[in-house]
N, C-alpha and C. Protein backbone atom coordinates (compact mmCIF):
# COMPACT_ATOMS: atom_id res chain seq x y z
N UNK A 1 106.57 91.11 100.48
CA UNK A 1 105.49 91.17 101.47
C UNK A 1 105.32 92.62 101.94
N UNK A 2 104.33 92.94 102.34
CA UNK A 2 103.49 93.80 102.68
C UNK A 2 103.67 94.07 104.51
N UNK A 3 103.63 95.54 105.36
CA UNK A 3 103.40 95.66 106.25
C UNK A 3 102.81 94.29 107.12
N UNK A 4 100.94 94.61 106.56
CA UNK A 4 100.29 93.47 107.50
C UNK A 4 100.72 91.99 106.73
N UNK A 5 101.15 91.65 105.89
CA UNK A 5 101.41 90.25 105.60
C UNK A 5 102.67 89.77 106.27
N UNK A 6 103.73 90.47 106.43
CA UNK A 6 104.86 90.63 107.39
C UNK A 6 104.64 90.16 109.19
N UNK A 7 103.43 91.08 109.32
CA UNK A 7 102.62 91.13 110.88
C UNK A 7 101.71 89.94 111.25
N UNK A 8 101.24 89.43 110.03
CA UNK A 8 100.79 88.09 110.31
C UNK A 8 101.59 86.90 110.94
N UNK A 9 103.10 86.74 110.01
CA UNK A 9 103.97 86.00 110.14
C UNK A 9 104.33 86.29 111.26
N UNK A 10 105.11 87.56 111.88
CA UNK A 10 104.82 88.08 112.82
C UNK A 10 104.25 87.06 114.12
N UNK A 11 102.83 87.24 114.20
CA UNK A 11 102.22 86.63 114.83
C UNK A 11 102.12 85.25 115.18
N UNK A 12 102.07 84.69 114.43
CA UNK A 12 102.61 83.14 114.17
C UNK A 12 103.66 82.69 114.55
N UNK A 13 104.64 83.35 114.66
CA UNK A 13 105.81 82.91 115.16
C UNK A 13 105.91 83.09 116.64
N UNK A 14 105.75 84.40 116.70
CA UNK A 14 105.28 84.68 118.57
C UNK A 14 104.36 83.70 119.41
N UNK A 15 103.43 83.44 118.50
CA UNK A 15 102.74 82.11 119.08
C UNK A 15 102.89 80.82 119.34
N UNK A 16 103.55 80.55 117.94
CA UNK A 16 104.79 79.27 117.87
C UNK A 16 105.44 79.44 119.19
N UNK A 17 106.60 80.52 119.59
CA UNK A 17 107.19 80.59 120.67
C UNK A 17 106.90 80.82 121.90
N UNK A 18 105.66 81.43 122.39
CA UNK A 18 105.25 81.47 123.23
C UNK A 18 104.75 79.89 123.73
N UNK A 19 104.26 79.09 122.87
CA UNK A 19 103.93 77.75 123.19
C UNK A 19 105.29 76.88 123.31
N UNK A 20 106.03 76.99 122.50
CA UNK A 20 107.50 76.13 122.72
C UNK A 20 108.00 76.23 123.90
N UNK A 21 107.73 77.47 124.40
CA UNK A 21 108.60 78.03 125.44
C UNK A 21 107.52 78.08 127.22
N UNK A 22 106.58 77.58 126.64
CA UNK A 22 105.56 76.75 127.82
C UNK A 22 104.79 78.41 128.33
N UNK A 23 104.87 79.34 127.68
CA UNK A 23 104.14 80.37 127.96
C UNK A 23 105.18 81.52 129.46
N UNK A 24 104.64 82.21 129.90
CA UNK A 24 104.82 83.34 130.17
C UNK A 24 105.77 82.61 131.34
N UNK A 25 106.53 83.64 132.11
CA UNK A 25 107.70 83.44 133.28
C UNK A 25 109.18 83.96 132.88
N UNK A 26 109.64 83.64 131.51
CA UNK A 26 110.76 84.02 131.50
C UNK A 26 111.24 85.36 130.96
N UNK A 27 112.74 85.69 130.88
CA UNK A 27 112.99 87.16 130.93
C UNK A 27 112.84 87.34 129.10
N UNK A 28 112.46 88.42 128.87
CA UNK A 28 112.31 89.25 127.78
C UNK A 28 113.60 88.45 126.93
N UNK A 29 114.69 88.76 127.14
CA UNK A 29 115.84 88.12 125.61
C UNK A 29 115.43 86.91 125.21
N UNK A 30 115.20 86.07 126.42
CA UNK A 30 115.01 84.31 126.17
C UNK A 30 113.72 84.50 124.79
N UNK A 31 112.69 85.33 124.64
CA UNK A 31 111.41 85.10 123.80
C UNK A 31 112.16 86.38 122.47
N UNK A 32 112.90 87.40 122.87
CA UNK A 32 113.47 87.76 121.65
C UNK A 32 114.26 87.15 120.63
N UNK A 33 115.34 86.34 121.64
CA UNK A 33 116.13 85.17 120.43
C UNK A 33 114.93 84.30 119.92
N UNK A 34 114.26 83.70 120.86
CA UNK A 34 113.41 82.67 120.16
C UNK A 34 113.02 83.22 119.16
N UNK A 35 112.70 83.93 118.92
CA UNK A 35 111.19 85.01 117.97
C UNK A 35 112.16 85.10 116.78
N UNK A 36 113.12 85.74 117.31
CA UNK A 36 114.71 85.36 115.89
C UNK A 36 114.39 84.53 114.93
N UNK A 37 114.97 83.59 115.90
CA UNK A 37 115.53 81.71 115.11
C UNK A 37 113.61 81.64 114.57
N UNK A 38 112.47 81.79 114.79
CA UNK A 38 111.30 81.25 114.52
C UNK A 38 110.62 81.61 113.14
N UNK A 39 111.40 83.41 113.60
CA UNK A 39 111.19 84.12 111.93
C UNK A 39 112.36 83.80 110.64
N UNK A 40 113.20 83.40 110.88
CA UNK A 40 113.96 82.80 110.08
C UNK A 40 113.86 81.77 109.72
N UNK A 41 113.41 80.48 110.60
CA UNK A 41 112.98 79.57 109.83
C UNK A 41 112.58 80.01 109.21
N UNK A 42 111.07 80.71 109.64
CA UNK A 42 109.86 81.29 108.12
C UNK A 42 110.40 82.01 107.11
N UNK A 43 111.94 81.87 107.00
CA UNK A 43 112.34 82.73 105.85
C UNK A 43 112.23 84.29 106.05
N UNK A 44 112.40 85.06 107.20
CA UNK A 44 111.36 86.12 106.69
C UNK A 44 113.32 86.91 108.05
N UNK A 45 113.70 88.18 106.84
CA UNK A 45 114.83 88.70 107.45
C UNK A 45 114.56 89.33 108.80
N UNK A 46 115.65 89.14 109.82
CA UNK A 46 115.43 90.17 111.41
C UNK A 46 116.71 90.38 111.63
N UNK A 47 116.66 91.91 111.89
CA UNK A 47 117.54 92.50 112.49
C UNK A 47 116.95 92.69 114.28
N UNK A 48 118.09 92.36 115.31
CA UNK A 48 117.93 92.60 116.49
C UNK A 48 118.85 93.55 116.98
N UNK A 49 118.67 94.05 117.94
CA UNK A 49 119.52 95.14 118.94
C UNK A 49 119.97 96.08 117.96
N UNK A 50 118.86 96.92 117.37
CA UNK A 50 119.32 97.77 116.29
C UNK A 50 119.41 98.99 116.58
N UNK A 51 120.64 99.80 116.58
CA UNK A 51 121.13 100.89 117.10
C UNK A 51 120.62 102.23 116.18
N UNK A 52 119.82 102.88 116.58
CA UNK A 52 119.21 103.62 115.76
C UNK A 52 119.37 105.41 116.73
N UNK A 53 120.22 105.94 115.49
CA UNK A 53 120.96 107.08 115.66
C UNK A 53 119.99 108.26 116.16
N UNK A 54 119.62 108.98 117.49
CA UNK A 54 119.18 110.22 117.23
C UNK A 54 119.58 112.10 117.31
N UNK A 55 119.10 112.85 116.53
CA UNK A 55 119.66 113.98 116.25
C UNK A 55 118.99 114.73 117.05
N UNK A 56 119.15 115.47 117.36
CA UNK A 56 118.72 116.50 118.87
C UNK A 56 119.40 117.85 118.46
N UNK A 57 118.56 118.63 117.86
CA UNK A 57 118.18 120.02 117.46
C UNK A 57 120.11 120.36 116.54
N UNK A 58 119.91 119.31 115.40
CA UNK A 58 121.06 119.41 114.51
C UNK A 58 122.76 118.22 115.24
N UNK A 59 122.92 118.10 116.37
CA UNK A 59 123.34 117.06 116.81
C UNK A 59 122.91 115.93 117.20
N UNK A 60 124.08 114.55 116.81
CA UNK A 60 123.92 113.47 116.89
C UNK A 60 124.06 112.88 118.55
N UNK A 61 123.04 112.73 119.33
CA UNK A 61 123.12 112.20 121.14
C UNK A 61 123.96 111.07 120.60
N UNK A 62 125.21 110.78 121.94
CA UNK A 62 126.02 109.61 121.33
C UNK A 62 125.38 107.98 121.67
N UNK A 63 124.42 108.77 122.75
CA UNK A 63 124.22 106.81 122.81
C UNK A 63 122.66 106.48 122.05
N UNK A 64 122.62 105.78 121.03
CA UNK A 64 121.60 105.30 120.04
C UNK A 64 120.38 104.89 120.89
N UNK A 65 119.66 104.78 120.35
CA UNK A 65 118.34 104.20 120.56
C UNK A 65 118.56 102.60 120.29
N UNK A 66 118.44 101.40 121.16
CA UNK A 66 118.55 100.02 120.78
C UNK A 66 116.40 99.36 120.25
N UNK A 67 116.52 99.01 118.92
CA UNK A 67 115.15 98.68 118.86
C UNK A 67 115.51 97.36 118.91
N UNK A 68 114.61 96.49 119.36
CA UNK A 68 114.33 95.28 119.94
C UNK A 68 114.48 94.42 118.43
N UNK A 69 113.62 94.97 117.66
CA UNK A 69 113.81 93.90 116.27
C UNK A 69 113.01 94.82 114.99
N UNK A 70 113.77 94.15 113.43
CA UNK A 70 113.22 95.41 112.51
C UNK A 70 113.49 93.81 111.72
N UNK A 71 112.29 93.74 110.92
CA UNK A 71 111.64 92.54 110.38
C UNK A 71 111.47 92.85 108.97
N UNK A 72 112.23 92.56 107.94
CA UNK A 72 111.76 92.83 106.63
C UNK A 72 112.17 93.99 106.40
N UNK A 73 112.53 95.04 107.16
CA UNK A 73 112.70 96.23 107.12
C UNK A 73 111.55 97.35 107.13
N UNK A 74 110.77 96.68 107.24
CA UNK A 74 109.28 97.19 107.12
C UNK A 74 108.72 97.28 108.57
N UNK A 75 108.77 96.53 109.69
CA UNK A 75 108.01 96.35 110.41
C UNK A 75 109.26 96.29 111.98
N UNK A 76 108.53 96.99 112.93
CA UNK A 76 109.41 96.89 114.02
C UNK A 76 108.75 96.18 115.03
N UNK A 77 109.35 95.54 116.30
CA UNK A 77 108.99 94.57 116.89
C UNK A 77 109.60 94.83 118.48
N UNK A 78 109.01 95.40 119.51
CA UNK A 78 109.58 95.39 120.55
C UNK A 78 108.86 94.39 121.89
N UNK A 79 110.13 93.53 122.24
CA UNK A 79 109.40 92.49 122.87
C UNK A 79 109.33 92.94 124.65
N UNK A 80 108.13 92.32 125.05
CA UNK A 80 108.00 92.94 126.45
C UNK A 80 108.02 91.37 127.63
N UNK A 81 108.21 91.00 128.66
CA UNK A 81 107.98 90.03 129.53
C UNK A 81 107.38 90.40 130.81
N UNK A 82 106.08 91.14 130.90
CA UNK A 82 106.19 91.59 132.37
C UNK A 82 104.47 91.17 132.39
N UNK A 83 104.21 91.18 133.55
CA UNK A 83 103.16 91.04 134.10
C UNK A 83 101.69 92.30 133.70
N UNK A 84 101.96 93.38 134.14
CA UNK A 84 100.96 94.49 133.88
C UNK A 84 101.21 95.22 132.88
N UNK A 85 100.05 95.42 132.36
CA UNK A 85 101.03 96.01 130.44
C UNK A 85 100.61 97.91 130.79
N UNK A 86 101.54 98.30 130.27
CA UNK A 86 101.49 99.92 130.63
C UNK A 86 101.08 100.48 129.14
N UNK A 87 100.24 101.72 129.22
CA UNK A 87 100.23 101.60 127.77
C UNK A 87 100.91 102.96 127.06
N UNK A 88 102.24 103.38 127.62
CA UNK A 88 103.27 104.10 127.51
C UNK A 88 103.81 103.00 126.74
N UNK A 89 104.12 101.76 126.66
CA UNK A 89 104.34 100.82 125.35
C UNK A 89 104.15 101.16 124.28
N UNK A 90 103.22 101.25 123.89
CA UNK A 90 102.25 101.56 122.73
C UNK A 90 102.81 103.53 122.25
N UNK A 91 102.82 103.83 123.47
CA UNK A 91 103.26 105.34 123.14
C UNK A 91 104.88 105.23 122.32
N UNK A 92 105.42 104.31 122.87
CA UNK A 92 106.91 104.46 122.99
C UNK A 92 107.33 104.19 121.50
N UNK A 93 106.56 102.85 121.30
CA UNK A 93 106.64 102.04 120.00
C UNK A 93 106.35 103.23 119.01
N UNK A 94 104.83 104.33 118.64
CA UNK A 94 104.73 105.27 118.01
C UNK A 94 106.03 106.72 118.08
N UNK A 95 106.69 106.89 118.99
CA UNK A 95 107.56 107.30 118.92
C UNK A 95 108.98 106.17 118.02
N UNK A 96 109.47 104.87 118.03
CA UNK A 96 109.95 104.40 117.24
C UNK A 96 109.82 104.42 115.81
N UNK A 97 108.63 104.77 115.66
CA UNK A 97 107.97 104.41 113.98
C UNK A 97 108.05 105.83 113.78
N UNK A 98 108.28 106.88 114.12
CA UNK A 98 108.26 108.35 113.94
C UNK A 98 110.33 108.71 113.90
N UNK A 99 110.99 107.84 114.69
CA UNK A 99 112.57 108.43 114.16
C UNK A 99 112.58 107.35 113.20
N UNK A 100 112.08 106.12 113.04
CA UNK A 100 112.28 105.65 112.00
C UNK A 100 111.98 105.86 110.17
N UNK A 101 111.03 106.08 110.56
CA UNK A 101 109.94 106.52 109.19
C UNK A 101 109.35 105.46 109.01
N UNK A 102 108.99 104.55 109.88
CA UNK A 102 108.48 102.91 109.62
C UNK A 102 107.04 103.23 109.79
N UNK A 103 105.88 102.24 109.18
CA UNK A 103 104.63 102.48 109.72
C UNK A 103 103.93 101.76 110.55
N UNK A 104 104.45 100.66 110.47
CA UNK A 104 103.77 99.43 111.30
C UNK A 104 104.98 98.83 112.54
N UNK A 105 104.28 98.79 113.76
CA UNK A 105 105.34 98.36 114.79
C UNK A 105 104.53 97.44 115.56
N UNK A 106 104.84 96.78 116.23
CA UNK A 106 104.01 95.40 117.22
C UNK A 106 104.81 95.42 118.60
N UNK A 107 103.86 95.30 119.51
CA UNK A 107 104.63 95.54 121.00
C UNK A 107 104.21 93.95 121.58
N UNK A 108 104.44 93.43 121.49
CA UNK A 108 104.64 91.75 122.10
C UNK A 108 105.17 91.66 123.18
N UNK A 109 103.54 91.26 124.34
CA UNK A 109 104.18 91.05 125.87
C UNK A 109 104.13 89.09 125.92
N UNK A 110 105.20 88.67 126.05
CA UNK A 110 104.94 87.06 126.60
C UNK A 110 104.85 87.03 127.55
N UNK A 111 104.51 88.16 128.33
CA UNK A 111 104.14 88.05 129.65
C UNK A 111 102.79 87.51 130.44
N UNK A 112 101.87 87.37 129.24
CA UNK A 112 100.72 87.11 129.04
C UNK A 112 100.40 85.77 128.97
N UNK A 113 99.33 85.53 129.69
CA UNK A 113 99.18 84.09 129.48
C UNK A 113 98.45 83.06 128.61
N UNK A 114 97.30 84.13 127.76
CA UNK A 114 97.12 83.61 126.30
C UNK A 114 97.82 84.92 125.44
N UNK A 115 98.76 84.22 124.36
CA UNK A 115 99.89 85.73 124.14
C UNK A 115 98.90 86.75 122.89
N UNK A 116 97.69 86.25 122.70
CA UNK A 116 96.77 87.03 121.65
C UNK A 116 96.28 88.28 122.08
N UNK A 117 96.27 88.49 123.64
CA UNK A 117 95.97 89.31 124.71
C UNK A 117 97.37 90.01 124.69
N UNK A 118 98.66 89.65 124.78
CA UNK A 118 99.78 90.46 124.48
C UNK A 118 100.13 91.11 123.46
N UNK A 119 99.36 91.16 121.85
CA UNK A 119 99.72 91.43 120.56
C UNK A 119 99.01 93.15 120.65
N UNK A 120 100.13 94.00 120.21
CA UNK A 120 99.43 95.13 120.02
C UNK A 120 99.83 95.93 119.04
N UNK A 121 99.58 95.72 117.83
CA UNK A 121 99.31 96.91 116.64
C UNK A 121 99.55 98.40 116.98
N UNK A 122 100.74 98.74 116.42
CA UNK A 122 100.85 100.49 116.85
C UNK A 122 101.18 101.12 115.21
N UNK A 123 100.20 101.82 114.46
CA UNK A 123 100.02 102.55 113.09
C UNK A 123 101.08 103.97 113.02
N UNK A 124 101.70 103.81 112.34
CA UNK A 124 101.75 105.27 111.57
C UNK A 124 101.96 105.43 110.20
N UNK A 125 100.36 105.95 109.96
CA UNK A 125 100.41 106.69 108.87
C UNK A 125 100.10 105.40 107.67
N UNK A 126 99.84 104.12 108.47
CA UNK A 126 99.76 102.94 107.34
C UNK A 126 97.97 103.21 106.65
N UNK A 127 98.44 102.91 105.28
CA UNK A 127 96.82 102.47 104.95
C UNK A 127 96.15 101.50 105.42
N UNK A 128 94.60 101.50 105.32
CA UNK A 128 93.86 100.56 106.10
C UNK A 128 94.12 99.57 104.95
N UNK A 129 94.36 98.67 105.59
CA UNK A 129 93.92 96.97 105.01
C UNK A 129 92.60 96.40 104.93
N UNK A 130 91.72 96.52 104.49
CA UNK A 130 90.02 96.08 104.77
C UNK A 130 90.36 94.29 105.03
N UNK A 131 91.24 93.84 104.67
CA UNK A 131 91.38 92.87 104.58
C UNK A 131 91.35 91.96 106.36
N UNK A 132 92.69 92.83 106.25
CA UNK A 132 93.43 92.57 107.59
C UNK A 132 92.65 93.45 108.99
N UNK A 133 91.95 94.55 108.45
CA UNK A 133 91.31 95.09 109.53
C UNK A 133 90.22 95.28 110.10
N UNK A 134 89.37 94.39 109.22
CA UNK A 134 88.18 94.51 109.41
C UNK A 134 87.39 94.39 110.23
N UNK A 135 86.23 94.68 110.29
CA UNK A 135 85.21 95.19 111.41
C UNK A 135 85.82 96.25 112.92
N UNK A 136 85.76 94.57 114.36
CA UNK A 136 86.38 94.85 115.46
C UNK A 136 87.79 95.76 115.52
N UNK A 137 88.52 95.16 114.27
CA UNK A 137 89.73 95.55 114.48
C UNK A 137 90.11 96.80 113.91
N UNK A 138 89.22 97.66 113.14
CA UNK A 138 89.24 99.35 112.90
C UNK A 138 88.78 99.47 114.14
N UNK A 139 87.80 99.06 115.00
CA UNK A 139 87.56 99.97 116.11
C UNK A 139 88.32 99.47 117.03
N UNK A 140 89.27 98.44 116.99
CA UNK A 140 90.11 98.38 118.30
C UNK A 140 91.38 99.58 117.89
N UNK A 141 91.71 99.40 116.72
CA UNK A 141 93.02 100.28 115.87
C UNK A 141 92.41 101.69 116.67
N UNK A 142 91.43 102.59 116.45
CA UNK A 142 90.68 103.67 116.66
C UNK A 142 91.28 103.89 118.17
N UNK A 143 90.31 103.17 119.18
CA UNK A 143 90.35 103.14 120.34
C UNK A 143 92.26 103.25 120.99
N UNK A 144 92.88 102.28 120.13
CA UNK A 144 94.66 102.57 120.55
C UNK A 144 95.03 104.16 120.72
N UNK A 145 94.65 104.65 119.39
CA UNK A 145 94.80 105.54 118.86
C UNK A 145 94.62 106.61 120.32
N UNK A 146 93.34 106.68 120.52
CA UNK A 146 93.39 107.24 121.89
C UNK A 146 94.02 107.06 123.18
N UNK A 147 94.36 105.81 123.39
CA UNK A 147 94.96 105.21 124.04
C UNK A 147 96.59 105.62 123.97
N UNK A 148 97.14 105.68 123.14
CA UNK A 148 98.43 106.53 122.73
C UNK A 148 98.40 107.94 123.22
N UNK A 149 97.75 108.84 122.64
CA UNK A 149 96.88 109.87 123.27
C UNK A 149 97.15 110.12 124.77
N UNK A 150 96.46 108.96 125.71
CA UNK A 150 96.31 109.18 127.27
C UNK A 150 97.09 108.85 127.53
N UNK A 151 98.40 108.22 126.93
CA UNK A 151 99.74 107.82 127.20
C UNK A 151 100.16 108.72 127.08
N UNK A 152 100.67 110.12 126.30
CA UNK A 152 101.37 110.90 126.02
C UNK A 152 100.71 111.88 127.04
N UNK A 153 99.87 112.33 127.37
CA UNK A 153 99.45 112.83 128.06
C UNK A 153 99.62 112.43 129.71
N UNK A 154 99.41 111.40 130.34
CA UNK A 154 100.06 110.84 131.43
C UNK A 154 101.52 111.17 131.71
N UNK A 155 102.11 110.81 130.07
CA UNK A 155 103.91 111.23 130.53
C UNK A 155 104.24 112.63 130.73
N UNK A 156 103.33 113.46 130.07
CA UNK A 156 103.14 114.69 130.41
C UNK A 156 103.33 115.36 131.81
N UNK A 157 101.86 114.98 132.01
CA UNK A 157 101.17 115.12 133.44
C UNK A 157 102.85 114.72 134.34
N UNK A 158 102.83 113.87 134.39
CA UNK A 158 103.83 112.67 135.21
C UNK A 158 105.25 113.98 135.44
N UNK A 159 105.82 114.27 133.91
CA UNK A 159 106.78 115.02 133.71
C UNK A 159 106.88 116.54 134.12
N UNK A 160 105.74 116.99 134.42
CA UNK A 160 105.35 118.50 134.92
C UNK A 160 105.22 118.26 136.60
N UNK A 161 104.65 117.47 136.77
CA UNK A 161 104.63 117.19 138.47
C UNK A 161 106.26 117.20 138.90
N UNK A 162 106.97 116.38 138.38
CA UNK A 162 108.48 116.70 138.54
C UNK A 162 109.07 117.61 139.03
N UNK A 163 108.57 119.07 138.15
CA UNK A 163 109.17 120.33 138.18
C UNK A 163 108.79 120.59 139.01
């Protein structure tokens, strides 16, 4: 399987669980295990709480980066439970797919109360799918894109006021 054929399943399962699990209220692990056990039924491999090493100008920082879930090996998955979605998410996730070398990552809030409104696509560097992306969804992909953008820029802003 493929990035977006991966992200489909993906989806399906989050949905599966979001409905099993009577929709939004509970804490973030309770919908990460679920999302586990849901993609495995579907056959489809997950790694969780994956400790991912970073190097800082030729040294190794000792405490890892924990990613939420790495699916197929292809696709990363960080699950969210909160009420107001920030879109430093979306920033954070493109920073994951950049120490990883991964291209496709999904930021999943069940915090949401239809969870299709929680699903968010974060690219790097993937080819377009005409398949999978068509019409709305190049110009929603586009629009992230900026949206990442005013995220990195906010943390900016945010991080200079500090000083």
């Amino acid at each position: 399987m493929n990035e977006n054929e991966i992200s489909k399943v993906i989806v399906d399962a989050a949905i599966e669980v979001h409905r099993e699990l009577g929709g939004p209220g509970l804490v973030e692990d309770v919908y990460e295990e679920a999302l586990e056990e849901e993609l495995r039924i579907r056959g489809v491999l997950v790694e969780r709480q994956l400790p991912v090493r970073i190097v800082y100008k030729g040294k190794v920082l000792r405490k890892p980066l924990r990613l939420d879930m790495n699916v197929e090996e292809l696709v990363l998955v960080d699950n969210k439970a909160v009420t107001e979605w920030n879109p430093v998410f979306e920033a954070q996730m493109l920073t994951y797919l950049r120490l990883t070398k991964l291209k496709l990552g999904m930021v999943i809030n069940f915090g949401e109360q239809v969870l299709k409104s929680g699903i968010h696509r974060v690219v790097n560097g993937l080819p377009e799918d005409f398949e999978f992306n068509a019409g709305s969804q190049r110009r929603k992909d586009a629009g992230r894109k900026y949206s990442i953008r005013r995220a990195f820029s906010l943390r900016l802003c945010a991080l200079a006021s500090l000083r």
